[in-house]
Every structure is written in structure tokens, then in C-alpha cells.
N, C-alpha and C. Protein backbone atom coordinates (compact mmCIF):
# COMPACT_ATOMS: atom_id res chain seq x y z
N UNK A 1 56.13 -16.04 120.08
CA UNK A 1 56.08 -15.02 121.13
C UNK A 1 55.03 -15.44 122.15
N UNK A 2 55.21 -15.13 123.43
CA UNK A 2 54.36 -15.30 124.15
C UNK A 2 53.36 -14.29 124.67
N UNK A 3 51.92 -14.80 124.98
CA UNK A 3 51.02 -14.20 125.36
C UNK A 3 51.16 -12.82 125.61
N UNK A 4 50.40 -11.42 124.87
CA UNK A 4 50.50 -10.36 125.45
C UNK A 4 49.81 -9.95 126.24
N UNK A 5 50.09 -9.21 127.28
CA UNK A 5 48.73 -9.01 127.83
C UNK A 5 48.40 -7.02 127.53
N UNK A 6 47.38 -6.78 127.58
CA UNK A 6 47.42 -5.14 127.36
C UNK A 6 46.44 -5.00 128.37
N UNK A 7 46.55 -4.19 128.81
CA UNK A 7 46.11 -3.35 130.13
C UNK A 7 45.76 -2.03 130.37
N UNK A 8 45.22 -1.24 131.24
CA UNK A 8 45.15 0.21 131.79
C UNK A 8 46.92 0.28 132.41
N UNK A 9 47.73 1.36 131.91
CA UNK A 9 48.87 1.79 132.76
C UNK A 9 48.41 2.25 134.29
N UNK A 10 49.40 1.86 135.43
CA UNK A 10 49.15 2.45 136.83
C UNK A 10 50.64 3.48 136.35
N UNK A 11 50.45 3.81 137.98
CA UNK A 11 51.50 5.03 138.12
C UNK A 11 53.04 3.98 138.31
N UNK A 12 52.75 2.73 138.38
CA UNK A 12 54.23 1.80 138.69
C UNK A 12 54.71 1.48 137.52
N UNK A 13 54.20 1.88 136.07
CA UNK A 13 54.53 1.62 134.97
C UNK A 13 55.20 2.83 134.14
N UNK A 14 55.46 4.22 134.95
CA UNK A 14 55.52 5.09 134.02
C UNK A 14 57.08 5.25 134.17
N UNK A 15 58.22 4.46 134.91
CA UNK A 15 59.60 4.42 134.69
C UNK A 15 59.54 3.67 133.45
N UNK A 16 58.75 2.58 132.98
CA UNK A 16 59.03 1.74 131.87
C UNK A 16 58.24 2.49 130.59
N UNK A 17 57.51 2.96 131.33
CA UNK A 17 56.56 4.10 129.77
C UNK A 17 57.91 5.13 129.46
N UNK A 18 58.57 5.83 130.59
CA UNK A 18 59.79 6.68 130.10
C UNK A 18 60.99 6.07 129.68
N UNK A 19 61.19 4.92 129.62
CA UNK A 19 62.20 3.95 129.44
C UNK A 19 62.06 4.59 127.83
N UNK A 20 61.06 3.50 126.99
CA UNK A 20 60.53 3.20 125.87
C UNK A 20 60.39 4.62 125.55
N UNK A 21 59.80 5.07 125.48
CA UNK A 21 59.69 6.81 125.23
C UNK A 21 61.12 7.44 125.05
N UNK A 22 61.85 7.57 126.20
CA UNK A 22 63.40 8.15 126.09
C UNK A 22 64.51 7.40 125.08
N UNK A 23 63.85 5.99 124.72
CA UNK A 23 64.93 5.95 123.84
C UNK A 23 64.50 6.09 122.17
N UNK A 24 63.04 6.76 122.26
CA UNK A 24 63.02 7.09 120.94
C UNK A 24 63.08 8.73 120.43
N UNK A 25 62.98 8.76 121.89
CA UNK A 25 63.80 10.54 121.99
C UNK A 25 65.26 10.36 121.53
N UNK A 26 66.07 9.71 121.86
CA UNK A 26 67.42 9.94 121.70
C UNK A 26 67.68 9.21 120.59
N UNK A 27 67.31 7.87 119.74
CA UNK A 27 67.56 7.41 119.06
C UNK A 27 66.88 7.34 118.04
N UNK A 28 65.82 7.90 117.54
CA UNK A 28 64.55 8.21 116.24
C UNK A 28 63.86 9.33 115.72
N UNK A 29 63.04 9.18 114.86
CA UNK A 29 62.52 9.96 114.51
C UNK A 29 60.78 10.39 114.45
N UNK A 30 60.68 9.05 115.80
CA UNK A 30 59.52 8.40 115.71
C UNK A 30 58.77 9.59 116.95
N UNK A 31 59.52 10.25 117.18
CA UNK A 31 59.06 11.77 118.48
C UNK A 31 59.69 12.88 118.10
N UNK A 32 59.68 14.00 118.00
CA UNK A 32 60.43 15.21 117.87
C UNK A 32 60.73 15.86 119.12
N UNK A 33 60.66 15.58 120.44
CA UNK A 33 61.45 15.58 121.34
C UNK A 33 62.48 15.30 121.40
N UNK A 34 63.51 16.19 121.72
CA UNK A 34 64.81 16.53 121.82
C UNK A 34 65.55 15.75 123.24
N UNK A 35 64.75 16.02 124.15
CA UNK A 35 65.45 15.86 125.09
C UNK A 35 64.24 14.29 126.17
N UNK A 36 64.57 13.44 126.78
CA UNK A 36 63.70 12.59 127.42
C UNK A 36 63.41 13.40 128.98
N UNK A 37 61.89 12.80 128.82
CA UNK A 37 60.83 13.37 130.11
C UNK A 37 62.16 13.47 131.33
N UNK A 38 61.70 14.13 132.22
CA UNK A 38 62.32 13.77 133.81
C UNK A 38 60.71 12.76 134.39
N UNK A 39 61.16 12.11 135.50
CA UNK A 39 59.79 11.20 136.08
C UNK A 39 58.73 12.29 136.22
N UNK A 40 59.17 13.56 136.49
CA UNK A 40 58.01 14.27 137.14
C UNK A 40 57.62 15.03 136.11
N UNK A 41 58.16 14.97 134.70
CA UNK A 41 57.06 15.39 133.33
C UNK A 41 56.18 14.19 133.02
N UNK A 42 56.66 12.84 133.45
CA UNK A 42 56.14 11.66 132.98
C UNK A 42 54.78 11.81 133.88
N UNK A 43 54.86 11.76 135.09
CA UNK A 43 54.11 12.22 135.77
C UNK A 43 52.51 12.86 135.70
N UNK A 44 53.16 13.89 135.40
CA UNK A 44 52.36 15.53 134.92
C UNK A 44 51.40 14.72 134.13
N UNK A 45 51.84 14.15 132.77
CA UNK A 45 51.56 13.61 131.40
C UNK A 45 50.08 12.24 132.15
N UNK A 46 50.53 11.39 132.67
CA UNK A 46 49.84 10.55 133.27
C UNK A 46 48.45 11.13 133.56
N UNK A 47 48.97 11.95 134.51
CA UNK A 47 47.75 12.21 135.82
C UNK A 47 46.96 12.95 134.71
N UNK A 48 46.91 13.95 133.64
CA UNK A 48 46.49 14.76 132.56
C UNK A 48 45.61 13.72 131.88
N UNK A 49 45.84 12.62 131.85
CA UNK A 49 44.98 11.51 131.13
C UNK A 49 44.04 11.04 132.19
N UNK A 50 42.94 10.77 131.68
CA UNK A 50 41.64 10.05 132.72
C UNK A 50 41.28 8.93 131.19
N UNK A 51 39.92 8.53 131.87
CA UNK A 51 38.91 8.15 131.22
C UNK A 51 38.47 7.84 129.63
N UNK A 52 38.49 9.20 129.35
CA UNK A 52 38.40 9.13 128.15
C UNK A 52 39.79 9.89 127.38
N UNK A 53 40.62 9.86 128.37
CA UNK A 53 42.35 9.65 127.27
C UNK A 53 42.81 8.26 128.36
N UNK A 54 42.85 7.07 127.90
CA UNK A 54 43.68 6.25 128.27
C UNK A 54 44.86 5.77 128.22
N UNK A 55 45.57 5.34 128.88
CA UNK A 55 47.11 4.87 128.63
C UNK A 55 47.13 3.46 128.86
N UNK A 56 47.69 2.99 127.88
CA UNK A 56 47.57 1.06 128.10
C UNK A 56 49.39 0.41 128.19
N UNK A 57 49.33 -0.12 128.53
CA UNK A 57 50.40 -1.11 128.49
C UNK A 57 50.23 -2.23 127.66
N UNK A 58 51.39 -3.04 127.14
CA UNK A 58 51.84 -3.95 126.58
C UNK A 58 52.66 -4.74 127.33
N UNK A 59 52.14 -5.98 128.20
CA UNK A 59 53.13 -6.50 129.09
C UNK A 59 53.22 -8.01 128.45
N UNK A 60 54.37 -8.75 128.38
CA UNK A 60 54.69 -9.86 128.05
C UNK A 60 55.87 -10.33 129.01
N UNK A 61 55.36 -11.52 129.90
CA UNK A 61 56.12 -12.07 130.92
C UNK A 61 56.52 -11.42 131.74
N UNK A 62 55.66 -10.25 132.25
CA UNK A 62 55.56 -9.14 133.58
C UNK A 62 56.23 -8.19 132.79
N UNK A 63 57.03 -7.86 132.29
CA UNK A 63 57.65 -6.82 131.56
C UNK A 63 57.01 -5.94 130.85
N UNK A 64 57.18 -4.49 130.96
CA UNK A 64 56.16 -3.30 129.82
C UNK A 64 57.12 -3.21 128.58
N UNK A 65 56.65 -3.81 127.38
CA UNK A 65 57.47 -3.97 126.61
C UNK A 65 56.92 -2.48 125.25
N UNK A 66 56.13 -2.16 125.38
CA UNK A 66 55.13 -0.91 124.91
C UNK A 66 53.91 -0.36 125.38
N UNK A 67 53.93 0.72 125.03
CA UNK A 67 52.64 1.77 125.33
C UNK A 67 51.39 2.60 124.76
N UNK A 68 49.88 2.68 124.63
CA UNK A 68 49.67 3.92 123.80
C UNK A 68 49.28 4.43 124.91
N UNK A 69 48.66 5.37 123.88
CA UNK A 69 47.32 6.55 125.18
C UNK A 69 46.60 7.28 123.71
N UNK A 70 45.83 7.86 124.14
CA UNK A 70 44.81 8.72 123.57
C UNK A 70 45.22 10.01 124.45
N UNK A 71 45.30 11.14 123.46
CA UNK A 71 45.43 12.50 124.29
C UNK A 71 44.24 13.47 123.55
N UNK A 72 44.04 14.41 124.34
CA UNK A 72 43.14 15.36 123.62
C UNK A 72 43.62 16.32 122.15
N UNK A 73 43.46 16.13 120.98
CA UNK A 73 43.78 16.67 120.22
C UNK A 73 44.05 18.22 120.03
N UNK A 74 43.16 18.68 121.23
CA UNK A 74 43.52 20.36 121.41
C UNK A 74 42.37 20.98 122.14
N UNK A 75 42.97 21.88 123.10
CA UNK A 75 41.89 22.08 124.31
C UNK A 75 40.66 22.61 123.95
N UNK A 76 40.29 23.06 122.86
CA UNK A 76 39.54 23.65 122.80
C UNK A 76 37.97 22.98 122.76
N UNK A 77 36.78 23.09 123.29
CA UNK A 77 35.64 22.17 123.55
C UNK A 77 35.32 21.62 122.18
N UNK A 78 35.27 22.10 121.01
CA UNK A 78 34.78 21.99 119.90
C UNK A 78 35.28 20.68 119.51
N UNK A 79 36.90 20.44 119.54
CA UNK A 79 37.71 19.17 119.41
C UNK A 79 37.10 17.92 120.31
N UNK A 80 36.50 17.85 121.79
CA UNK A 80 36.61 17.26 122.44
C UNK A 80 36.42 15.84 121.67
N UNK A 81 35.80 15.28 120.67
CA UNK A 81 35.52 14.27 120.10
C UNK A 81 36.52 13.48 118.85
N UNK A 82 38.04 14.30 119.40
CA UNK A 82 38.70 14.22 118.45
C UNK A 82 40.11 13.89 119.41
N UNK A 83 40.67 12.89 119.23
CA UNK A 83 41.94 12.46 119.53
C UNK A 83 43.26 12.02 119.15
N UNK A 84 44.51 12.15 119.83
CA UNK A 84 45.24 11.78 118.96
C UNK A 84 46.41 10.92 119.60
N UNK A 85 46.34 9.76 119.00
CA UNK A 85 46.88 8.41 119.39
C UNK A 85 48.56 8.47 119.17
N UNK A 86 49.15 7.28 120.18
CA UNK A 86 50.63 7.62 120.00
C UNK A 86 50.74 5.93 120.34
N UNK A 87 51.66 5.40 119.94
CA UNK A 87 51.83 3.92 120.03
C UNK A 87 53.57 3.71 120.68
N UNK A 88 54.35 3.19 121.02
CA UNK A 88 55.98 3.57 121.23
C UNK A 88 55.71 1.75 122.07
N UNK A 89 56.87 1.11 120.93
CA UNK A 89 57.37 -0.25 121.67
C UNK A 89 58.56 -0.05 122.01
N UNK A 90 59.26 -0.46 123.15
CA UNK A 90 61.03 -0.97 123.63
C UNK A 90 61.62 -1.43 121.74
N UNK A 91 62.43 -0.87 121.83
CA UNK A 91 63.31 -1.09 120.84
C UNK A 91 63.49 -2.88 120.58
N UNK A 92 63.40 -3.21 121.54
CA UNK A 92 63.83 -4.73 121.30
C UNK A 92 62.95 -6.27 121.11
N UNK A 93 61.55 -4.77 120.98
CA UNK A 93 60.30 -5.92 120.83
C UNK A 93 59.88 -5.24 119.18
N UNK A 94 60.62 -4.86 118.24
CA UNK A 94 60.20 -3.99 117.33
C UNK A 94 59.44 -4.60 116.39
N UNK A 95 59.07 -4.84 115.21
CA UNK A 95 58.49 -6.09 113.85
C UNK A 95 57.73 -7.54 114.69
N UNK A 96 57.24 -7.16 115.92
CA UNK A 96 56.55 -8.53 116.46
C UNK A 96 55.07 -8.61 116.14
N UNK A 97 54.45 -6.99 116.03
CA UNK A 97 53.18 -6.97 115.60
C UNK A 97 52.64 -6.09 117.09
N UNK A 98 53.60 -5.82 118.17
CA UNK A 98 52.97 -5.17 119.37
C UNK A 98 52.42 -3.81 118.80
N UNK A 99 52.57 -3.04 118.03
CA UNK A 99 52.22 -1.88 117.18
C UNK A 99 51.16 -1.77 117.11
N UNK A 100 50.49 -2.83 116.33
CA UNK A 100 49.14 -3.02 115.70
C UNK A 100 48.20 -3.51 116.70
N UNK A 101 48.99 -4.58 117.70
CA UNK A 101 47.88 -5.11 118.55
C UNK A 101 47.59 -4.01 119.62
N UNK A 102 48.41 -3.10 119.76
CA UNK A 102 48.12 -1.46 120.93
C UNK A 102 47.29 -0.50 120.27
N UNK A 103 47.46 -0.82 118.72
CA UNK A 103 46.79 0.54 118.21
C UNK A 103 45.69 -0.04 118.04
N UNK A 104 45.08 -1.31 117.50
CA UNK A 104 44.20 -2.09 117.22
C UNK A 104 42.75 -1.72 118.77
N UNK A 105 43.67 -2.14 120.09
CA UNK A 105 43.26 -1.84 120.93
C UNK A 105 42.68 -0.19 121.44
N UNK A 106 43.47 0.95 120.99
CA UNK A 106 43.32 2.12 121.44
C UNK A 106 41.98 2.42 120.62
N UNK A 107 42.04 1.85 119.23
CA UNK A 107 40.70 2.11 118.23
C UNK A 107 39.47 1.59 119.18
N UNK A 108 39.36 0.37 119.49
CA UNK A 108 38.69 -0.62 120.08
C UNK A 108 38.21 0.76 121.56
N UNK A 109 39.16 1.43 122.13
CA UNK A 109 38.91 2.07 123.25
C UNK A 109 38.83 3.63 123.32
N UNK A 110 38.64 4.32 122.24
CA UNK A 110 38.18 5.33 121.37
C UNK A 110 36.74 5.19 120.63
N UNK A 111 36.22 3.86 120.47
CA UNK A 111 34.84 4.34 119.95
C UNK A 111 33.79 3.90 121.21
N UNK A 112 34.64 2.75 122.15
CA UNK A 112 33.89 3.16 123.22
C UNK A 112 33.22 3.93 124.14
N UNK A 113 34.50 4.83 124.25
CA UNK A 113 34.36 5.99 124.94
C UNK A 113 33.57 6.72 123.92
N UNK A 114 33.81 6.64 122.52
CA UNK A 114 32.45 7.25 121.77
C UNK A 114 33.56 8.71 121.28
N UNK A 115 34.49 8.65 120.81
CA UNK A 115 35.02 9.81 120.34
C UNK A 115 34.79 9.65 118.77
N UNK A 116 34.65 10.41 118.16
CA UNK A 116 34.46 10.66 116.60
C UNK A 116 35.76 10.52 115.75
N UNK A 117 36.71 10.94 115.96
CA UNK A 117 38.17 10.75 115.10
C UNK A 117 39.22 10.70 116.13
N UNK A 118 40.77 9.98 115.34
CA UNK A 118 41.64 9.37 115.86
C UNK A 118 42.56 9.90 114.94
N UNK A 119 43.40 11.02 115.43
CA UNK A 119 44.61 12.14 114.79
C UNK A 119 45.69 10.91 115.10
N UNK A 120 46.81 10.78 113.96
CA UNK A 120 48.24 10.25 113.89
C UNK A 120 49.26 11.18 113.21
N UNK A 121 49.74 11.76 114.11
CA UNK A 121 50.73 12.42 113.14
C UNK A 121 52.22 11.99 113.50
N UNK A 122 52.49 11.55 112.02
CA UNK A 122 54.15 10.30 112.30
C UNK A 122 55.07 11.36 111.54
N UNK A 123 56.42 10.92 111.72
CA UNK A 123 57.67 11.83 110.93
C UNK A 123 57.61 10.84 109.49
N UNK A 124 57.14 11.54 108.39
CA UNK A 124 57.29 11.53 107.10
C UNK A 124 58.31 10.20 106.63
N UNK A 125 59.42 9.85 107.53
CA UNK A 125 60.43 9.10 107.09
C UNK A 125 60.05 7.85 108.27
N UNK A 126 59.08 7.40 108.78
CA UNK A 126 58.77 6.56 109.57
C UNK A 126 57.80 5.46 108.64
N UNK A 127 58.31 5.14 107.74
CA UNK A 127 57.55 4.04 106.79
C UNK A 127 56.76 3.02 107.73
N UNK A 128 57.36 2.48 108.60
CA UNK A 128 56.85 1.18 108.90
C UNK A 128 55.22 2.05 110.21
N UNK A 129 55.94 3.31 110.27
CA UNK A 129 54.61 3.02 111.07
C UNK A 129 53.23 3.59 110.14
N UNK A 130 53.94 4.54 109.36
CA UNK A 130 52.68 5.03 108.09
C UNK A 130 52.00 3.66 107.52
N UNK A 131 52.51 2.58 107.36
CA UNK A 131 52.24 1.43 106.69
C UNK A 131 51.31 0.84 107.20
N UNK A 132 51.20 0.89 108.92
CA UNK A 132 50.73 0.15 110.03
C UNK A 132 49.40 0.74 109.68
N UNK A 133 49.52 2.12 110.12
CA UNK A 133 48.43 3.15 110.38
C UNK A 133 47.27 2.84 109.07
N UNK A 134 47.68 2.67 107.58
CA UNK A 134 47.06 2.97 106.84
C UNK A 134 46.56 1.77 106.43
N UNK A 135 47.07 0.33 106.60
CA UNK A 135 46.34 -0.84 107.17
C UNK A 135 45.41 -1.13 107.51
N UNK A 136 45.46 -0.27 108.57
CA UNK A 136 44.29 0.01 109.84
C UNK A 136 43.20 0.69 109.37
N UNK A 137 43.75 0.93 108.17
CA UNK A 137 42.29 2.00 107.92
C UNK A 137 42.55 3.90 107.84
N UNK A 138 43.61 4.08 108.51
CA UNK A 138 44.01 5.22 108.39
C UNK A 138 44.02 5.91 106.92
N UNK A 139 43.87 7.16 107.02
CA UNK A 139 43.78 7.73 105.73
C UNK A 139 44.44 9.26 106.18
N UNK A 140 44.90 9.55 104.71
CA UNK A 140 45.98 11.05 104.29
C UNK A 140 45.18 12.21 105.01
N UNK A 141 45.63 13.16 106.01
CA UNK A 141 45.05 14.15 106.11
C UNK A 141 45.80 15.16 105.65
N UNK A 142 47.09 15.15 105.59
CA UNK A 142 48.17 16.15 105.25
C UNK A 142 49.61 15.72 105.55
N UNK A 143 50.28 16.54 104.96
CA UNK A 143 51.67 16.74 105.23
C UNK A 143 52.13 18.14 105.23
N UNK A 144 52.97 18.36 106.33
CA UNK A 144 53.75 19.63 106.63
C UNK A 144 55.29 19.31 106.26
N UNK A 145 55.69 20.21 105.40
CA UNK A 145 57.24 19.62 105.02
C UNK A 145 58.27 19.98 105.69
N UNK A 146 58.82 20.14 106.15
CA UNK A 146 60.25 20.53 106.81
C UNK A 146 59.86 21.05 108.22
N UNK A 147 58.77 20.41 108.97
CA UNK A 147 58.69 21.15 109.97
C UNK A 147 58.95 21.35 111.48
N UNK A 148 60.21 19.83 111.29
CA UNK A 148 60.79 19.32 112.19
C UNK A 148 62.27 19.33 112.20
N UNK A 149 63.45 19.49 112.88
CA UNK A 149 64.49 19.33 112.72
C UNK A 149 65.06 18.40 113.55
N UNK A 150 65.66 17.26 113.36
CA UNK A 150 66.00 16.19 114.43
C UNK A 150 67.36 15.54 113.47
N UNK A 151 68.43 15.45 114.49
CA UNK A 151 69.45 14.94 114.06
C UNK A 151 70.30 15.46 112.81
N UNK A 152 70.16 16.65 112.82
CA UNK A 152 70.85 17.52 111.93
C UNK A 152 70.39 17.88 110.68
N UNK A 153 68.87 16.91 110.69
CA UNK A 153 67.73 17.24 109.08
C UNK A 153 66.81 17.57 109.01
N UNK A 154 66.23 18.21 108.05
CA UNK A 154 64.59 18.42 107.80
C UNK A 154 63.69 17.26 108.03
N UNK A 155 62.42 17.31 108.51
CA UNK A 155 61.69 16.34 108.54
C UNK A 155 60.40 16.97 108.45
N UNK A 156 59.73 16.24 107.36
CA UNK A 156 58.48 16.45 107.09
C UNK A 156 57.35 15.65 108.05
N UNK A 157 56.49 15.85 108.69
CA UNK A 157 55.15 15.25 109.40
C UNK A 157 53.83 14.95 108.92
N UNK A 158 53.80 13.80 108.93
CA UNK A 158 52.15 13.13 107.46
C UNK A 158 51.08 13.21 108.82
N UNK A 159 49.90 13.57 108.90
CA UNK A 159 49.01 13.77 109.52
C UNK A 159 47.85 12.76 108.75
N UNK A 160 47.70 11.62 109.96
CA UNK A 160 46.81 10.49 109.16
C UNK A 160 45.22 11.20 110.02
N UNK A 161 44.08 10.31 109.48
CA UNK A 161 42.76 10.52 110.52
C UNK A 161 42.21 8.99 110.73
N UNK A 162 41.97 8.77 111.48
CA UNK A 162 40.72 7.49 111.27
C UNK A 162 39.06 8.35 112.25
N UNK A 163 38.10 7.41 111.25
CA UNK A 163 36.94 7.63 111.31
C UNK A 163 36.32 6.42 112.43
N UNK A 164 35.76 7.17 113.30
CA UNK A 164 35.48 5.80 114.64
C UNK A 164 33.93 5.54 113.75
């Protein structure tokens, strides 16, 4: 594979951030979104992130081939030191290792910024990315069982933590 490069996302990257995103809306279990962003939720979502929630890219040979970000775990001030990470590659860059080298990075740009914990919460039946996560260091915070419905089934949600 060739060179990745990872980056800060601009606003010229968020058709390819909704690309990658919309097709794991429609085709996985890896989002519980039903339906994919319009540009101007993608939008919204962007501009909502600064500083200390970043959005990175995954570019290989100019192409955004994946994405994370850091979002605020929940508005409330008490959380502010608490985040929660989301990783999403193009379907067609899947088992290359871009996963680990985005999340690897978001850790790397979470204790910078100096936040205290890093929330993952994956769909229960998403092995390969629970696998990734707990690699990494991730550890069990919970599971909620049936608390998703996607594609005509129950789906349970494992809630990992990492410690910055």
C-alpha cells in the first residue's frame, strides 16, 4: 500500500467524509443511522467540531479513503474531558490497517488536547472493530442489549473506554 497521509479535514472533504459515512448507513451495522446525512447535516456536523473535537482524514494518492473525529461525549460541562471517537473507512480500503492508523492517531490527538477518556460505542456484532479497539488498549464499559434495530434485527451496543 502506499503512503498514507492523515490530516485535519477542510470543508472540501466532507462530500468524501459523506461518501464513506452513507455507505455504512445503508450497508452496516457499523452506524445506527437509518437514513445518510444531506451535505447540509454534514455540514452542521463539521462546523460543531473545533479544536478540541477534531476531524482527520485518511488520504492515499489524493483520495479520502477514511475518517475520524472526536465529538463531545455529552453537553453537559462536567463531561467536557470526555470524548467519543468514531473511525469509518470507504468500503474498499477495508483489512489494510487504515482503522488503527486513524484511531491510533485520534488517541495521539486526544491526550494532546489533554482530554481524560475516549468513549467507543460499536454494534455488538462488529467483531473486527471491537478487536481493533481492545488492542488498542480499549477496555469493557458495558453493553446495552437490543437497543438498536437495523435491518430487520435486534442489535446490542458494547460501550468500550480508553484511559488518556
Amino acid at each position: 500500500m502506499t503512503t498514507t497521509l492523515l490530516r485535519l479535514a477542510t470543508p472540501a472533504d466532507l462530500s468524501a467524509i459523506n461518501d464513506i459515512y452513507s455507505y455504512s448507513v445503508l450497508y452496516s451495522t457499523a452506524t445506527y443511522q437509518s437514513e445518510p446525512s444531506t451535505d447540509a447535516e454534514r455540514l452542521a456536523w463539521f462546523t460543531a467540531h473545533g479544536a478540541a473535537h477534531p476531524v482527520t482524514v485518511a488520504e492515499i494518492d489524493g483520495q479520502v479513503v477514511g475518517w475520524g473525529s472526536l465529538s463531545p461525549y455529552h453537553p453537559r460541562a462536567a463531561f467536557r474531558h470526555t470524548v467519543e471517537e468514531s473511525v469509518y473507512i470507504h468500503h474498499d480500503f477495508h483489512r489494510r490497517g487504515l482503522g488503527r492508523t486513524i484511531l491510533l492517531d485520534l488517541l495521539a490527538r486526544a491526550r494532546a488536547i489533554g482530554h481524560h477518556r475516549v468513549i467507543a460505542a460499536i454494534s455488538g456484532d462488529q467483531e473486527p472493530s471491537l478487536a481493533l479497539h481492545r488492542a488498542l488498549g480499549f477496555t469493557n464499559a458495558g453493553r446495552l442489549n437490543e437497543v438498536g434495530f437495523k435491518f430487520g434485527r435486534w442489535l446490542d451496543l458494547v460501550y468500550l473506554e480508553y484511559r488518556i
